[in-house]
PDB file of N, CA and C in Angstrom:
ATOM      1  N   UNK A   1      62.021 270.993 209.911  1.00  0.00           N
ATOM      2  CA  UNK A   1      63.213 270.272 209.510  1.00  0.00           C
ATOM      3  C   UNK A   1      63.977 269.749 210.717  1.00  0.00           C
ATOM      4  N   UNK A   2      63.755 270.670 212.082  1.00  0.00           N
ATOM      5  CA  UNK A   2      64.695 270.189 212.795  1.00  0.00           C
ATOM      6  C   UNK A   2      64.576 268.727 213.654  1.00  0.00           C
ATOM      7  N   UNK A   3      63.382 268.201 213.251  1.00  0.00           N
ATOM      8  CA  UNK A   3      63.032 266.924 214.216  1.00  0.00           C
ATOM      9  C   UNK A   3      63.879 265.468 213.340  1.00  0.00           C
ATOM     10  N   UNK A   4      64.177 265.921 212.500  1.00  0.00           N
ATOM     11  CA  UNK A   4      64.654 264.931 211.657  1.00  0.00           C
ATOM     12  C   UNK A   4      66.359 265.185 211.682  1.00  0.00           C
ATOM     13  N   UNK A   5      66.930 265.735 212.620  1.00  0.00           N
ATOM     14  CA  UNK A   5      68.524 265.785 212.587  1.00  0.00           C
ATOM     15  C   UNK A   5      68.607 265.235 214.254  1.00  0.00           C
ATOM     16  N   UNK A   6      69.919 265.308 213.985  1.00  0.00           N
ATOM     17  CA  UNK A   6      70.476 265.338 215.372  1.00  0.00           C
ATOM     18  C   UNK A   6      70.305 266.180 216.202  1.00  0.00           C
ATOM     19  N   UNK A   7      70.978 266.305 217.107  1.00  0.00           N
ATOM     20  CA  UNK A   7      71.168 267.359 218.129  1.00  0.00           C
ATOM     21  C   UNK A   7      71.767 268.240 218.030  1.00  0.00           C
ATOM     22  N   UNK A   8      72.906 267.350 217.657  1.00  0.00           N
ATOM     23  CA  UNK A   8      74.568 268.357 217.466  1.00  0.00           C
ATOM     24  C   UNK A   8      73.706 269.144 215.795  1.00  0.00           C
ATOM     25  N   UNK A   9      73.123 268.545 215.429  1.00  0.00           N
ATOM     26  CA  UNK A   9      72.490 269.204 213.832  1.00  0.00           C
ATOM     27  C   UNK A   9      72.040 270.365 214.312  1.00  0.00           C
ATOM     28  N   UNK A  10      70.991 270.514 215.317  1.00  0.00           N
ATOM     29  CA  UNK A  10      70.045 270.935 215.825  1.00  0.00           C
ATOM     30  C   UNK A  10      71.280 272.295 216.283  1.00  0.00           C
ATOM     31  N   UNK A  11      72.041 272.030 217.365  1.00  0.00           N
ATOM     32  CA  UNK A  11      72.281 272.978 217.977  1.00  0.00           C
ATOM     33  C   UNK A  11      73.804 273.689 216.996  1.00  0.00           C
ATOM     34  N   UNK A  12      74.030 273.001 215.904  1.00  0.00           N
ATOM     35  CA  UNK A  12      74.533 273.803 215.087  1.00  0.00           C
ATOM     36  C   UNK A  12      73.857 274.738 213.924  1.00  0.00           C
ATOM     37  N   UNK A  13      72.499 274.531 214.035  1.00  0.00           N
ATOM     38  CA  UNK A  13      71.635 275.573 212.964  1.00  0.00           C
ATOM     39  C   UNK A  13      71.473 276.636 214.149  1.00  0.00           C
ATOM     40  N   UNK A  14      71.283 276.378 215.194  1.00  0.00           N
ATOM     41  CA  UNK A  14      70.689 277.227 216.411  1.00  0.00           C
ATOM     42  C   UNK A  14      72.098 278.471 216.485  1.00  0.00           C
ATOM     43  N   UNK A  15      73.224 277.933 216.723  1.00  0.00           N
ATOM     44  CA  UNK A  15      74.425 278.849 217.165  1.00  0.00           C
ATOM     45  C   UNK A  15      74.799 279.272 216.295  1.00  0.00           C
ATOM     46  N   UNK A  16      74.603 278.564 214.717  1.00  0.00           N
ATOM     47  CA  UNK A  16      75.622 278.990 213.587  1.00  0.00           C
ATOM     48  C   UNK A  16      74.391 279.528 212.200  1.00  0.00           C
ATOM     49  N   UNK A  17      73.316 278.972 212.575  1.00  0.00           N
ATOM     50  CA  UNK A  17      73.044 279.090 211.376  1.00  0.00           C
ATOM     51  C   UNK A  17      72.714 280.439 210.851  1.00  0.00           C
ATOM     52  N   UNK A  18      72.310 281.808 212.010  1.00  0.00           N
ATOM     53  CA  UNK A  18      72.468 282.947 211.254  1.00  0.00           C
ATOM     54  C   UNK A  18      73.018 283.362 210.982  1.00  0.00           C
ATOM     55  N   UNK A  19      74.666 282.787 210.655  1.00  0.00           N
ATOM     56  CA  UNK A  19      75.754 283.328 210.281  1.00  0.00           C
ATOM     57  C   UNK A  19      75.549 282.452 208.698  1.00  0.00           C
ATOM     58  N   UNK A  20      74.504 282.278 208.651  1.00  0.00           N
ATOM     59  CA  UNK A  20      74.655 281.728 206.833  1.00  0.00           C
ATOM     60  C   UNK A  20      73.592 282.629 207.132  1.00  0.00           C
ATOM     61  N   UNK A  21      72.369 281.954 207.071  1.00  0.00           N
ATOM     62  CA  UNK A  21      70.939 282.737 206.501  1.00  0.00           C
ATOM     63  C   UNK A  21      71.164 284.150 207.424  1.00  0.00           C
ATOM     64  N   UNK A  22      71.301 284.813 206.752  1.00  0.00           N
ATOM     65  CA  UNK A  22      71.267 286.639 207.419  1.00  0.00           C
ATOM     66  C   UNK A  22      71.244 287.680 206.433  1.00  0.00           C
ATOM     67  N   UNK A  23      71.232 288.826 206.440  1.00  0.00           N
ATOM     68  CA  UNK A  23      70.659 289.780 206.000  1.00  0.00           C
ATOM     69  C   UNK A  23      70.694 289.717 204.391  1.00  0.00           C
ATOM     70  N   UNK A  24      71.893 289.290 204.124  1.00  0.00           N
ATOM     71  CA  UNK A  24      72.611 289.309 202.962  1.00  0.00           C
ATOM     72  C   UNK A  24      71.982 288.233 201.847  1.00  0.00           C
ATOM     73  N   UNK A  25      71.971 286.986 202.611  1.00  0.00           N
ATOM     74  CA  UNK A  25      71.496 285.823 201.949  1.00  0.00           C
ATOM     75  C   UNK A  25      70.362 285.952 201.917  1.00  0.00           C
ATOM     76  N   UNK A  26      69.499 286.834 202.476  1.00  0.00           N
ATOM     77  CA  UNK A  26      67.706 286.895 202.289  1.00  0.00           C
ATOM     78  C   UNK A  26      67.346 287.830 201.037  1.00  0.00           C
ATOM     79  N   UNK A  27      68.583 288.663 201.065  1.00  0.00           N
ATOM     80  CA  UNK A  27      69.216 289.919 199.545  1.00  0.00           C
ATOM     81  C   UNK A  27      68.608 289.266 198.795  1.00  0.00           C
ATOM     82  N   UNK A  28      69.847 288.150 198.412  1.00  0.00           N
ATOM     83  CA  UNK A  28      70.065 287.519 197.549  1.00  0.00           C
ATOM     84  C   UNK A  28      69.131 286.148 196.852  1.00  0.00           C
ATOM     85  N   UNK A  29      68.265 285.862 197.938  1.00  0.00           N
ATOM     86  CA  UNK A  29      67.011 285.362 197.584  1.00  0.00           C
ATOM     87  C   UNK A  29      65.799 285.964 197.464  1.00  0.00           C
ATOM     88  N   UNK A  30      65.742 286.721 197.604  1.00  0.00           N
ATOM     89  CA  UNK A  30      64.791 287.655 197.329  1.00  0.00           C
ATOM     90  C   UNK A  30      65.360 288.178 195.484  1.00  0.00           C
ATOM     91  N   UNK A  31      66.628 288.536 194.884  1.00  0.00           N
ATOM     92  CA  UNK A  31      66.918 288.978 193.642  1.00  0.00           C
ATOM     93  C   UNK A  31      66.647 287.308 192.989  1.00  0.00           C
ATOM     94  N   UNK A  32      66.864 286.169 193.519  1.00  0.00           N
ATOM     95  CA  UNK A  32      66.482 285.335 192.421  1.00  0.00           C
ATOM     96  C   UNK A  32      64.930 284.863 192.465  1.00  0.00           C
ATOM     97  N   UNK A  33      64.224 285.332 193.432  1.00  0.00           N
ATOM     98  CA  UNK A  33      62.931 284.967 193.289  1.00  0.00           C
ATOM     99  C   UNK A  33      62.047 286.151 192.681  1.00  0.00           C
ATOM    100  N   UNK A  34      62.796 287.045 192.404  1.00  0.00           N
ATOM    101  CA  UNK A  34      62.611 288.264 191.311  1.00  0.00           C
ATOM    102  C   UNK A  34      62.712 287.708 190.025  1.00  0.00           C
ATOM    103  N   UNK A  35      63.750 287.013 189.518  1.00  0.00           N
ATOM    104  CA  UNK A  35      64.531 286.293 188.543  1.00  0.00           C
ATOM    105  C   UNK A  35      63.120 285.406 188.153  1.00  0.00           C
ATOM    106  N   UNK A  36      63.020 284.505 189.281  1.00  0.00           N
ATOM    107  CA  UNK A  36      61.962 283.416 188.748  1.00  0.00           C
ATOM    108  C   UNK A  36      60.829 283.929 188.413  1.00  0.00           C
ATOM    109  N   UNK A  37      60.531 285.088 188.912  1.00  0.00           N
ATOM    110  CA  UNK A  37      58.929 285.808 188.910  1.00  0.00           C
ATOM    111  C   UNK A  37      59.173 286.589 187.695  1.00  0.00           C
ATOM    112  N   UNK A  38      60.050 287.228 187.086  1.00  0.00           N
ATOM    113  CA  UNK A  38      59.744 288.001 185.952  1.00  0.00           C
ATOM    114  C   UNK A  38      60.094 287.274 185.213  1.00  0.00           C
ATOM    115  N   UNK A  39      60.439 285.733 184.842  1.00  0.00           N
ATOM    116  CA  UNK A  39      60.477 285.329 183.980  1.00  0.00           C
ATOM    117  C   UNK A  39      61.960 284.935 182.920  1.00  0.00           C
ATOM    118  N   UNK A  40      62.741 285.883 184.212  1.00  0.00           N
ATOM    119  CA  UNK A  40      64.534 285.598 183.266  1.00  0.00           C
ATOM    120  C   UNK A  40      65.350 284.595 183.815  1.00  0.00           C
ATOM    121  N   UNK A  41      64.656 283.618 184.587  1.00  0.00           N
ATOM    122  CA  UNK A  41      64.723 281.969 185.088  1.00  0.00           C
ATOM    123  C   UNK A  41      64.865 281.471 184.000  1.00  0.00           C
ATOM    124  N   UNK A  42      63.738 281.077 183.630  1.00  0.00           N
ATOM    125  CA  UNK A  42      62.561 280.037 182.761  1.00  0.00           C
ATOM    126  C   UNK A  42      63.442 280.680 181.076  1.00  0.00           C
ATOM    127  N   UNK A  43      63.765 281.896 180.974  1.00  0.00           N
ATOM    128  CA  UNK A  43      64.411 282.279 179.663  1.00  0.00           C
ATOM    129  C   UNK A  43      65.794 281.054 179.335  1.00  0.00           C
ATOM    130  N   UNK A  44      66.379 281.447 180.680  1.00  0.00           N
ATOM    131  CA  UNK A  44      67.919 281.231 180.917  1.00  0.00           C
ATOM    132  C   UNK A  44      67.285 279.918 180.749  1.00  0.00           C
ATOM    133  N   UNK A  45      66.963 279.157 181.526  1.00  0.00           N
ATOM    134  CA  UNK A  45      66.728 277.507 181.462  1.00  0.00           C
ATOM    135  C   UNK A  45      66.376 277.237 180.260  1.00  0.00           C
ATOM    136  N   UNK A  46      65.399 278.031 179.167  1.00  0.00           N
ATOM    137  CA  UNK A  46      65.162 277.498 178.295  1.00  0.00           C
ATOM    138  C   UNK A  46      66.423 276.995 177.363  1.00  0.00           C
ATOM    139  N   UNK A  47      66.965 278.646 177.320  1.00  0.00           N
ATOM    140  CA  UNK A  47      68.136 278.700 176.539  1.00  0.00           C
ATOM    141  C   UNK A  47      69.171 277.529 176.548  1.00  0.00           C
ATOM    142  N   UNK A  48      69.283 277.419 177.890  1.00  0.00           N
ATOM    143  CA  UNK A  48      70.233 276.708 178.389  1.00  0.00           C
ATOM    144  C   UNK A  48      69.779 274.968 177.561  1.00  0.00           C
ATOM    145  N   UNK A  49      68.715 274.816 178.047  1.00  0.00           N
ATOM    146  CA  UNK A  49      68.588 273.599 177.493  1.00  0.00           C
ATOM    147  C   UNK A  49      68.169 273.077 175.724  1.00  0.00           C
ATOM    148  N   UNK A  50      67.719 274.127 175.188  1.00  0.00           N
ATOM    149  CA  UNK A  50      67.619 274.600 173.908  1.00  0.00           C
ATOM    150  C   UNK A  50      69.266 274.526 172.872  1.00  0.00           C
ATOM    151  N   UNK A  51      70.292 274.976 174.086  1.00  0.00           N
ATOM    152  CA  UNK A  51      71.752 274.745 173.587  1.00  0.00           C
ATOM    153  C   UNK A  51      72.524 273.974 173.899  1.00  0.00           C
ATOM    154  N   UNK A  52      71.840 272.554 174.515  1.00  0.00           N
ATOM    155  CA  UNK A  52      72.797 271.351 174.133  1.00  0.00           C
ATOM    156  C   UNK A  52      73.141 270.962 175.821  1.00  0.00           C
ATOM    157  N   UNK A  53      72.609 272.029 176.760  1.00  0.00           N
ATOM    158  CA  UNK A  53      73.091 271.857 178.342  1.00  0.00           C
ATOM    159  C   UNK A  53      74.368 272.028 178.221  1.00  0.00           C
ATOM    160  N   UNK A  54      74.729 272.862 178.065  1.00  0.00           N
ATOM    161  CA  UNK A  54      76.832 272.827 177.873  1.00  0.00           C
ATOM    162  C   UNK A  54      77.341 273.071 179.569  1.00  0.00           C
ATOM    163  N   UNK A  55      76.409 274.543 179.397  1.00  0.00           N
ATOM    164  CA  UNK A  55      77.104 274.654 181.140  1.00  0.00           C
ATOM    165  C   UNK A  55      76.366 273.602 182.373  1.00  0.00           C
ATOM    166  N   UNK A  56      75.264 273.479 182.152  1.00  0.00           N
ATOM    167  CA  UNK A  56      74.586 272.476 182.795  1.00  0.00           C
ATOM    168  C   UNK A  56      75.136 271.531 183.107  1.00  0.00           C
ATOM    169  N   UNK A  57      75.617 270.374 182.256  1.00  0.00           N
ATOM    170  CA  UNK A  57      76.268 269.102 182.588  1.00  0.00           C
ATOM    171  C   UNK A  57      77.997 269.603 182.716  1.00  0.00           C
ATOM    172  N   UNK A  58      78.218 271.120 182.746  1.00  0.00           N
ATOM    173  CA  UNK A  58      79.442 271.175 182.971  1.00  0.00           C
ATOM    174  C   UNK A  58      79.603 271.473 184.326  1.00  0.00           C
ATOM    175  N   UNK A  59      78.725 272.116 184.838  1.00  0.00           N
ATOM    176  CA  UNK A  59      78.416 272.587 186.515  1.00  0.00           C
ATOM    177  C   UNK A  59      77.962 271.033 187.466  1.00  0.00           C
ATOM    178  N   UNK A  60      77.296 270.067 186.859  1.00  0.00           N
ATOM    179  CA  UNK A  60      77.217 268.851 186.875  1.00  0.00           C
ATOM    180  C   UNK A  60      78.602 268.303 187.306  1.00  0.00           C
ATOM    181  N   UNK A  61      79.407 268.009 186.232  1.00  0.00           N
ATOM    182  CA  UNK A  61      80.391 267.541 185.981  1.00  0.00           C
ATOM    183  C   UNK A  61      81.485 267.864 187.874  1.00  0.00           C
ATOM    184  N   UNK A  62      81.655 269.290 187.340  1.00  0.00           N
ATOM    185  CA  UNK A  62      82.188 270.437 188.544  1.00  0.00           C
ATOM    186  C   UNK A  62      81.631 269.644 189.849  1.00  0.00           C
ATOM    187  N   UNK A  63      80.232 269.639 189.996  1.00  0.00           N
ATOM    188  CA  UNK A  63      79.887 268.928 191.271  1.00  0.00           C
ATOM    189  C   UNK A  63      79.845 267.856 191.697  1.00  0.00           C
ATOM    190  N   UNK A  64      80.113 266.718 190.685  1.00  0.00           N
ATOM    191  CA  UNK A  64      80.223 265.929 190.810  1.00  0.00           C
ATOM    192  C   UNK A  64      81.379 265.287 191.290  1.00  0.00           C
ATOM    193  N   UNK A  65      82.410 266.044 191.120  1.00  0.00           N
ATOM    194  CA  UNK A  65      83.736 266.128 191.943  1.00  0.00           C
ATOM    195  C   UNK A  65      84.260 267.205 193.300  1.00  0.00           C
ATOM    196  N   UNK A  66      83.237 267.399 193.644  1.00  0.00           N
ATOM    197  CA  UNK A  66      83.278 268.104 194.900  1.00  0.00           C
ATOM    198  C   UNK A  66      83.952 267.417 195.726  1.00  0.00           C
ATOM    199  N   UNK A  67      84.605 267.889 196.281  1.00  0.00           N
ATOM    200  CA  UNK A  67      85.247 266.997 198.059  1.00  0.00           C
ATOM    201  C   UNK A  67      83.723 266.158 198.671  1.00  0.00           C
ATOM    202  N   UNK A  68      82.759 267.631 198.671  1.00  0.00           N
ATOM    203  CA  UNK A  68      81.646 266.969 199.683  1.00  0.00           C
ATOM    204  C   UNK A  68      80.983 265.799 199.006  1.00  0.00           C
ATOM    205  N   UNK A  69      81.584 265.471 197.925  1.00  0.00           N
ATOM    206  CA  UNK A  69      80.711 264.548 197.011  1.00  0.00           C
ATOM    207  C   UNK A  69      81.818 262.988 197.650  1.00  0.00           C
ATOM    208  N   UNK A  70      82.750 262.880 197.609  1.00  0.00           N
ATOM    209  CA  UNK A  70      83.584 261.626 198.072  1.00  0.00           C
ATOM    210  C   UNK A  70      83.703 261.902 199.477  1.00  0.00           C
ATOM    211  N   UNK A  71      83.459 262.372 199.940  1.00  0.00           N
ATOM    212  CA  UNK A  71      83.384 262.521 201.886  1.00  0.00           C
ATOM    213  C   UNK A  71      81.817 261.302 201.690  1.00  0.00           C
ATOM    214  N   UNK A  72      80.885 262.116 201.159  1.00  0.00           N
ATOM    215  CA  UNK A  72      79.398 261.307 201.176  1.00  0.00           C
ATOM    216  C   UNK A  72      79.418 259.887 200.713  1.00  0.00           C
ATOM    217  N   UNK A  73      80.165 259.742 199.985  1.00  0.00           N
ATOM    218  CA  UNK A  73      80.654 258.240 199.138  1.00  0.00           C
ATOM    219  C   UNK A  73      80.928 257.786 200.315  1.00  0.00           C
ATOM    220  N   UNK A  74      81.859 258.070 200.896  1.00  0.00           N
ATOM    221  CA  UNK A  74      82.833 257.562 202.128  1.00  0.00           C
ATOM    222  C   UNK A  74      81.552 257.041 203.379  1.00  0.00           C
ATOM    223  N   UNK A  75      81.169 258.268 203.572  1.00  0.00           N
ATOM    224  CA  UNK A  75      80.694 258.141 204.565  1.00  0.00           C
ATOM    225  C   UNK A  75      78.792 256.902 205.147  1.00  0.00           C
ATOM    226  N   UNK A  76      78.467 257.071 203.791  1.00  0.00           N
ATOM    227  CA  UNK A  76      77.418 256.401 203.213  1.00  0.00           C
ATOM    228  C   UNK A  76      78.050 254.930 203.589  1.00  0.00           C
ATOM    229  N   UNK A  77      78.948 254.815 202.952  1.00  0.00           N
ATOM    230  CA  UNK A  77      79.822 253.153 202.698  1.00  0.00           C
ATOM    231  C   UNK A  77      79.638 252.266 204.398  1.00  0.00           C
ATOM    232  N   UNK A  78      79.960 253.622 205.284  1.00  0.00           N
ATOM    233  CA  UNK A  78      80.297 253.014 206.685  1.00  0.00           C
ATOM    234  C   UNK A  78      78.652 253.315 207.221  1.00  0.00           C
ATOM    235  N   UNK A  79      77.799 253.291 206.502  1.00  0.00           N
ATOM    236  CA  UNK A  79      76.072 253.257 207.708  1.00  0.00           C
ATOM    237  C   UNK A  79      75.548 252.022 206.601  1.00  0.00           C
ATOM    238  N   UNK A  80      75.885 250.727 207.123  1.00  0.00           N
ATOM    239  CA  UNK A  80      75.346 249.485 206.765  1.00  0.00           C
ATOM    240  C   UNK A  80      73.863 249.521 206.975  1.00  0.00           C
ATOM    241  N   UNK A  81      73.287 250.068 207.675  1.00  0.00           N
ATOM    242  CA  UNK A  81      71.646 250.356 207.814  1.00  0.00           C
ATOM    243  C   UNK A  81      71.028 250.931 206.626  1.00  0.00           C
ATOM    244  N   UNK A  82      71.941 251.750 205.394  1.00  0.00           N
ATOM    245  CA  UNK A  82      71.505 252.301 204.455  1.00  0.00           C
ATOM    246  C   UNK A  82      71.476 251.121 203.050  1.00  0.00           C
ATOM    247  N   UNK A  83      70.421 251.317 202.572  1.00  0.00           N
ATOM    248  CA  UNK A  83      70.186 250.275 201.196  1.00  0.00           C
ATOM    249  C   UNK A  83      70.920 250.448 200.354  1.00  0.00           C
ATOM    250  N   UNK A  84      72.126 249.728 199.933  1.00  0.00           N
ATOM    251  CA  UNK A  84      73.102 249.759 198.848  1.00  0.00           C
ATOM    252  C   UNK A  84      72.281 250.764 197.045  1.00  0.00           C
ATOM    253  N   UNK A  85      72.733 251.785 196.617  1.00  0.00           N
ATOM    254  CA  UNK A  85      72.393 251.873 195.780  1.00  0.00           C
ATOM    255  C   UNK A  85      73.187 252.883 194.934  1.00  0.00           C
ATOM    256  N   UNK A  86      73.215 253.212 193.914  1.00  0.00           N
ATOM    257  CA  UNK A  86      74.181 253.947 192.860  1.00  0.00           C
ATOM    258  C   UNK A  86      74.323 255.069 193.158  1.00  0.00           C
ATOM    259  N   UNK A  87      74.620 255.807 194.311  1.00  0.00           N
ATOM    260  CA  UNK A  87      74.306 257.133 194.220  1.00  0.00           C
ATOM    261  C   UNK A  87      75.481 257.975 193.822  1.00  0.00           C
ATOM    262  N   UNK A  88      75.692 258.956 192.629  1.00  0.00           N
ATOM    263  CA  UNK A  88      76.676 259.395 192.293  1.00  0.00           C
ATOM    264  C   UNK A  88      76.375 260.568 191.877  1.00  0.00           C
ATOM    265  N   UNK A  89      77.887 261.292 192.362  1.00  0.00           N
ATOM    266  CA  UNK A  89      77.387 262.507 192.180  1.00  0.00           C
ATOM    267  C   UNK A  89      76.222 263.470 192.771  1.00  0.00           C
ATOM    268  N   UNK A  90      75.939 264.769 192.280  1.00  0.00           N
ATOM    269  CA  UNK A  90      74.924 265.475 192.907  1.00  0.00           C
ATOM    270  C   UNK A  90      73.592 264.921 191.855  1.00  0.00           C
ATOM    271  N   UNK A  91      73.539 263.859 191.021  1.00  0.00           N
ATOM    272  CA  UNK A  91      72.230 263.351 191.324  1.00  0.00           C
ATOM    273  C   UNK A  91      71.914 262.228 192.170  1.00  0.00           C
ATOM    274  N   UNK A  92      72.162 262.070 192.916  1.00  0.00           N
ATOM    275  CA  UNK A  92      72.288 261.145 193.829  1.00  0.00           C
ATOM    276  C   UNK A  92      70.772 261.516 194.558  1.00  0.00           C
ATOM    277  N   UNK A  93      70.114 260.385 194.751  1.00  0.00           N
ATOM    278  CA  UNK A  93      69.122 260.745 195.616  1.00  0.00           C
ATOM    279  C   UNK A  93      68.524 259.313 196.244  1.00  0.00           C
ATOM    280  N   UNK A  94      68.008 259.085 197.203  1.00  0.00           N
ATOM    281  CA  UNK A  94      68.388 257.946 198.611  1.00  0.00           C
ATOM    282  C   UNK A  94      66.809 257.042 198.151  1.00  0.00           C
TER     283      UNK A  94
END
């Protein structure tokens, strides 16, 4: 991943980033890849989508108004090198 950032990208995963990914957060991926492996993922998703997506497009909704979501609007607007296109929200994809 790292050949494709910056520098300053680069040397902020380097100084900072085991202060995200560390002991705790490997916990905690490790209990949802438990989740996905026994099968109470794929339940929940079913359910979930079986009942209309309520929380789904409501967690949607939620993210879609994130700060980091109009910072990216913003910031997108000012790199004229990028191809004009609809991107909204966290489905947004380039």
């Amino acid at each position: 991943m790292r050949f494709s950032v910056s520098e300053t990208a680069k040397y902020g995963d380097l100084t900072r980033g085991p202060r995200v990914v560390n002991a705790a957060t490997k916990r905690e991926m490790r209990k949802i890849l438990s989740e996905i492996q026994s099968g109470k993922f794929t339940r929940q998703w079913v359910a979930e989508y079986k009942g209309g997506l309520k929380k789904y497009n409501r967690l949607l909704k939620k993210g879609a108004s994130h700060r980091i979501e109009k910072v990216g609007q913003r910031l997108r607007g000012m790199m004229p090198w990028m191809s004009k296109k609809n991107l909204k929200g966290v489905q947004a994809a380039y």
